[in-house]
Protein backbone atom coordinates (compact mmCIF):
# COMPACT_ATOMS: atom_id res chain seq x y z
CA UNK A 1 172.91 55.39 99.12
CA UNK A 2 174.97 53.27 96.76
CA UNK A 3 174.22 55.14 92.91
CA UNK A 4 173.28 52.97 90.21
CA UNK A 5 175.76 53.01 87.61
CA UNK A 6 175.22 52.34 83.74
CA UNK A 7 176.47 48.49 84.23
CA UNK A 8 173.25 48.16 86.75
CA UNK A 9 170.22 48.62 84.80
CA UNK A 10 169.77 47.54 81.21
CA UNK A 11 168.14 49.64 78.34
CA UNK A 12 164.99 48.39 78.35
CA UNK A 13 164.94 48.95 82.48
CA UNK A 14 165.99 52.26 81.94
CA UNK A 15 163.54 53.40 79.17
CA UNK A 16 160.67 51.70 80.96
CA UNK A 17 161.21 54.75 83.78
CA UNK A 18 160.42 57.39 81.48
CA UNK A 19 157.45 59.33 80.67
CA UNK A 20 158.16 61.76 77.63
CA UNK A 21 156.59 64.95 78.45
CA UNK A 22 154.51 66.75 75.80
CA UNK A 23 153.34 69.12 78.10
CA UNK A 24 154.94 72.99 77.09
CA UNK A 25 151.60 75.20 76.01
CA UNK A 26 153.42 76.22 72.80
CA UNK A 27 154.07 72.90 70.93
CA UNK A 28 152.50 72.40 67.66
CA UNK A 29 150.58 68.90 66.92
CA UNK A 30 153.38 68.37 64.28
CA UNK A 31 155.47 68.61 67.31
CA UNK A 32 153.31 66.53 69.26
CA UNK A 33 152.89 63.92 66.75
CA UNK A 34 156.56 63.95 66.36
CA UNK A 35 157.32 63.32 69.98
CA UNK A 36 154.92 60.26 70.09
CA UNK A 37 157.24 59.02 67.39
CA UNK A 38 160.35 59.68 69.24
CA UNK A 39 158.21 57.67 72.30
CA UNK A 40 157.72 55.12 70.24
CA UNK A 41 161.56 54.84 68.32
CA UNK A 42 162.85 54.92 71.97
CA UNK A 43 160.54 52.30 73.69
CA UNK A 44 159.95 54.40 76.82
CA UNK A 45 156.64 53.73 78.95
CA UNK A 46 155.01 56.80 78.32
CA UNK A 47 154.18 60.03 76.70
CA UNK A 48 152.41 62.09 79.29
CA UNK A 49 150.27 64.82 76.94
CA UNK A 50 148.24 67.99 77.31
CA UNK A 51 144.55 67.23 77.88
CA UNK A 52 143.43 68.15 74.86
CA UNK A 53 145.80 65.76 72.64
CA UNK A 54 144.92 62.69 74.25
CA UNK A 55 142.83 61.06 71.64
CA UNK A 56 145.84 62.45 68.64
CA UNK A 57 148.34 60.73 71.01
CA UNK A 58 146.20 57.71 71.43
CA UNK A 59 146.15 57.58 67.60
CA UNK A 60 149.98 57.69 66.99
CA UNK A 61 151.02 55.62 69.76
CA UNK A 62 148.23 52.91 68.98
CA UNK A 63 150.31 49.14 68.59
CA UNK A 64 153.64 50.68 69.96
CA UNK A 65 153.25 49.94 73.24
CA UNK A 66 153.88 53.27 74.61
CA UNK A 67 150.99 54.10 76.93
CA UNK A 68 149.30 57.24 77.29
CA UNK A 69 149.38 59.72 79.70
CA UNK A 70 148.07 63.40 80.47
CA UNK A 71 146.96 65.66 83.12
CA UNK A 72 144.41 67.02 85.54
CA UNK A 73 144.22 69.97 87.42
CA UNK A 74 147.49 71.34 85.81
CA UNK A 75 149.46 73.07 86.75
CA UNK A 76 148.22 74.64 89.16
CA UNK A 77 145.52 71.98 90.94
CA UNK A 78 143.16 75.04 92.45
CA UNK A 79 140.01 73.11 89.87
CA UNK A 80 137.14 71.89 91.67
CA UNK A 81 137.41 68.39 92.37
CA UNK A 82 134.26 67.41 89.87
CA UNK A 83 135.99 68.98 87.26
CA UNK A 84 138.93 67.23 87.97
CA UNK A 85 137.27 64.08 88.03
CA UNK A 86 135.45 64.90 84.63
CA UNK A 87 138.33 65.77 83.71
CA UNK A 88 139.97 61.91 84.66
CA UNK A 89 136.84 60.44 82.90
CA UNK A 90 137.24 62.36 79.39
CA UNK A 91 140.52 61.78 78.85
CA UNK A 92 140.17 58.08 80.03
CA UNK A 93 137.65 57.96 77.61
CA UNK A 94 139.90 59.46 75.28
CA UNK A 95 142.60 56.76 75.36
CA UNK A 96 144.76 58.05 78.46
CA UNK A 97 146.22 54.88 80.64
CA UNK A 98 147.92 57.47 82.85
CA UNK A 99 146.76 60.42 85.03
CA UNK A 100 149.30 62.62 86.92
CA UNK A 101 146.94 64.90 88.90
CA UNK A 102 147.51 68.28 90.65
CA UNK A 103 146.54 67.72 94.32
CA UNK A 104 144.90 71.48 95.58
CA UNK A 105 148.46 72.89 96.77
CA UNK A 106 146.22 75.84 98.79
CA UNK A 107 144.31 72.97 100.74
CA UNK A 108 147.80 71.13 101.81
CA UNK A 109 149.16 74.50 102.81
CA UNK A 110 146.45 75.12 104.96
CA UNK A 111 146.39 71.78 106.29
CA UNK A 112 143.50 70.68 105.13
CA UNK A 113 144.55 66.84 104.49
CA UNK A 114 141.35 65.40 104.70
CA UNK A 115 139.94 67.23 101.75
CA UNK A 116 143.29 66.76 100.09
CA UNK A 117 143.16 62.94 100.35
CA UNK A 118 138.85 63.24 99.55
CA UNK A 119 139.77 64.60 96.19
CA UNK A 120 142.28 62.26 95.56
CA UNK A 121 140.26 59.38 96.22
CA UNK A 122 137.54 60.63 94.07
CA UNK A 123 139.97 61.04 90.93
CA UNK A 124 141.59 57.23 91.86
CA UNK A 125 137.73 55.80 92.06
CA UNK A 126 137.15 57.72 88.41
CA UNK A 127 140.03 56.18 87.26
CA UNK A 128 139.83 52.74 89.02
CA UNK A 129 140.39 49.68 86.70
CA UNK A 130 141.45 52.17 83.88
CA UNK A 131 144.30 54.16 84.41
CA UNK A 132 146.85 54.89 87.13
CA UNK A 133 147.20 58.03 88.84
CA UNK A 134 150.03 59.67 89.84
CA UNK A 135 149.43 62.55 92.27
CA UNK A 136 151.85 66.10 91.95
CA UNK A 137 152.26 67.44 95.22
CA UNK A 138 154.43 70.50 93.56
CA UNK A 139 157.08 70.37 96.54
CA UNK A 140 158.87 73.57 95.54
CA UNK A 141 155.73 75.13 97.39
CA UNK A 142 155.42 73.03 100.33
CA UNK A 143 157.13 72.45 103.94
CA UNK A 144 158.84 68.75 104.97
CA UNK A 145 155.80 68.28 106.71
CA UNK A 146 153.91 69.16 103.69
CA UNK A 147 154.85 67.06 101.52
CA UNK A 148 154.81 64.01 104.29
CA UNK A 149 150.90 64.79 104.37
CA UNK A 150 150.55 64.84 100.95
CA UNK A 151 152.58 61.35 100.11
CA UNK A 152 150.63 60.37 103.53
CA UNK A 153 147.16 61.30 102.21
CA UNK A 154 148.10 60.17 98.15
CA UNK A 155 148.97 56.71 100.06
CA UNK A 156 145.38 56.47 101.51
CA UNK A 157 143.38 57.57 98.73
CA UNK A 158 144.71 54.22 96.98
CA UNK A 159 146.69 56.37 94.50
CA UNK A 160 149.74 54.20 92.69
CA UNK A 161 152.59 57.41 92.68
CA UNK A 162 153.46 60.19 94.36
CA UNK A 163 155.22 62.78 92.35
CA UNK A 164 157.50 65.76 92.54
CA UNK A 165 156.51 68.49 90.59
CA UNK A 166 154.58 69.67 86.99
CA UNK A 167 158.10 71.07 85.76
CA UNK A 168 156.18 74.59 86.21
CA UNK A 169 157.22 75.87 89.66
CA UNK A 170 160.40 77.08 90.68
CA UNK A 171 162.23 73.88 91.01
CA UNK A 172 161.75 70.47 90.52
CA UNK A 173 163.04 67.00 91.91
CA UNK A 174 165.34 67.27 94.42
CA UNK A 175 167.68 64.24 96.26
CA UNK A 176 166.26 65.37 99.84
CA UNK A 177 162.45 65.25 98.60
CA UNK A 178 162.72 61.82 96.81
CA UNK A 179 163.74 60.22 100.06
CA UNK A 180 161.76 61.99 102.06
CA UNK A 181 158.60 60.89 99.43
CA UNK A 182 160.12 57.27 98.91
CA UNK A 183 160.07 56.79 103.12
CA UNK A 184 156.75 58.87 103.28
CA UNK A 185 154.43 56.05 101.45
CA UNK A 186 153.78 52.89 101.83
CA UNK A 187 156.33 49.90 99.35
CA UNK A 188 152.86 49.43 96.92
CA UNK A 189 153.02 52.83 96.37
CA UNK A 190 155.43 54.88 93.89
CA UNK A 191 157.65 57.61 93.33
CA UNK A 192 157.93 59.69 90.10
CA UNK A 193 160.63 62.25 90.25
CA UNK A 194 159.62 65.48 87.45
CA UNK A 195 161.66 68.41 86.91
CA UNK A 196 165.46 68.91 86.53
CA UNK A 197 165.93 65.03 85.58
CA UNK A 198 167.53 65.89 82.12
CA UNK A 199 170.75 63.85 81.76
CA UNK A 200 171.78 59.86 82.47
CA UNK A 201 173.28 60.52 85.44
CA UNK A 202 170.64 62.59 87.16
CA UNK A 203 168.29 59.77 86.04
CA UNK A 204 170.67 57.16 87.53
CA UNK A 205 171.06 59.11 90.57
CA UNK A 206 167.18 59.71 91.30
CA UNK A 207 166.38 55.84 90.64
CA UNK A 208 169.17 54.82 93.58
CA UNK A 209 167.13 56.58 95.76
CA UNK A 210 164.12 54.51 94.26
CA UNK A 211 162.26 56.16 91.87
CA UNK A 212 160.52 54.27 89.48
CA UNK A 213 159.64 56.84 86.94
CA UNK A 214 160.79 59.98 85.59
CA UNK A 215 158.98 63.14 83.53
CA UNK A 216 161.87 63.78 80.63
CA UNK A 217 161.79 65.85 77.53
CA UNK A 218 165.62 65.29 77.11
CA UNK A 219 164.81 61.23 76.60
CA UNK A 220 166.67 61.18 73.47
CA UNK A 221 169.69 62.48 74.82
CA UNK A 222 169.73 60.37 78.06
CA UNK A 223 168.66 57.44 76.09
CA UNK A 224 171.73 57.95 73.58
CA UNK A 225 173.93 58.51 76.00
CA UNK A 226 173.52 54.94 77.19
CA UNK A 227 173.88 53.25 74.24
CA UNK A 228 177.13 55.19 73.77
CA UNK A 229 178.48 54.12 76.91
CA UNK A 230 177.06 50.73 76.93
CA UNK A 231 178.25 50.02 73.00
């Protein structure tokens, strides 16, 4: 692995990896709305929201190009699958572009992949032509072969990431599991790394290993820190 260094990737390559999480229970909507605006000062893909402030996000981020993102089955992904998939169609109908979903962590610990990649496919199909999904596998809780199954499965269900973690578990994105993901799916389909990514060169580090986007709440401060060393 050969690390990408700050001469390697441009600004507009590197904010175009993030998705700025609005995602801790306690934030305000002031908060909210002001995070939106940071999105939107910054120039990063994404905001990635609680369910519930889709539609405000969709508002404030309307014209900036920042897209729209939020959650189902979070954190924890034990939800039925029809509520998950209502919950796909609401906030699609709400303005989200972007759906990082909570695969049932109980089913791929008990091996059950088939219902794992079932559910999947019935969130992708909700979301088909819409939005993207991104599907959280929440590795801190799962095996090597675990999380193979899961990439495996997200890969088949026609989902367009695979992704790390909600940022709620023990740990996050780890070096071992990104490369282990990255070789576990097919090249159409990619790898968001969440959790833990909270400086330049952790981002740097996790996109040399392929990852294509990152969950961030410290995008300011990564974001700065490359115009400081790029100036």
């Amino acid at each position: 692995m050969q690390k990408l260094t700050v001469a390697d990737v441009t600004y507009e390559q590197l904010a175009a990896t993030i998705d700025h999480s609005l995602l801790r229970p306690e934030l305000t909507l002031d908060e909210v709305r002001a995070g939106c605006e940071l999105a939107a000062r910054y120039a990063v893909k994404s905001v990635c929201c609680r369910p519930a402030d889709v539609s405000l996000c969709a508002q404030e981020l309307e014209g900036t190009g920042v897209e729209v993102g939020t959650v189902v089955g979070f954190p924890h992904g034990s939800s039925t699958t029809a509520t998950k998939v209502f919950e796909a169609k609401r906030a699609i109908e709400e303005g989200a572009t972007e759906l990082d979903m909570v695969v049932n962590i109980g089913w791929l610990k008990s091996h059950e992949y088939g219902a794992v990649e079932e559910e999947i496919r019935q969130v992708v199909e909700a979301a088909s032509g819409h939005a993207l999904v991104k599907v959280i596998l929440e590795n801190a809780y799962l095996d090597d072969e675990e999380k193979r199954q899961g990439c495996r499965a997200a890969d088949a269900a026609g989902a367009d990431f695979v992704k790390t973690s909600t940022g709620f578990a023990p740990s996050g994105a780890t070096i071992p599991d990104l490369i282990l993901m990255r070789e576990s799916v097919s090249p159409e389909v990619q790898v968001k790394a969440a959790g833990g990514v909270r400086t330049l060169d952790a981002l740097l580090e996790v996109m040399s290993v392929g990852v294509t986007r990152v969950g961030a709440t410290r995008t300011a401060e990564i974001l700065d820190d490359y115009r400081a060393r790029t100036a």
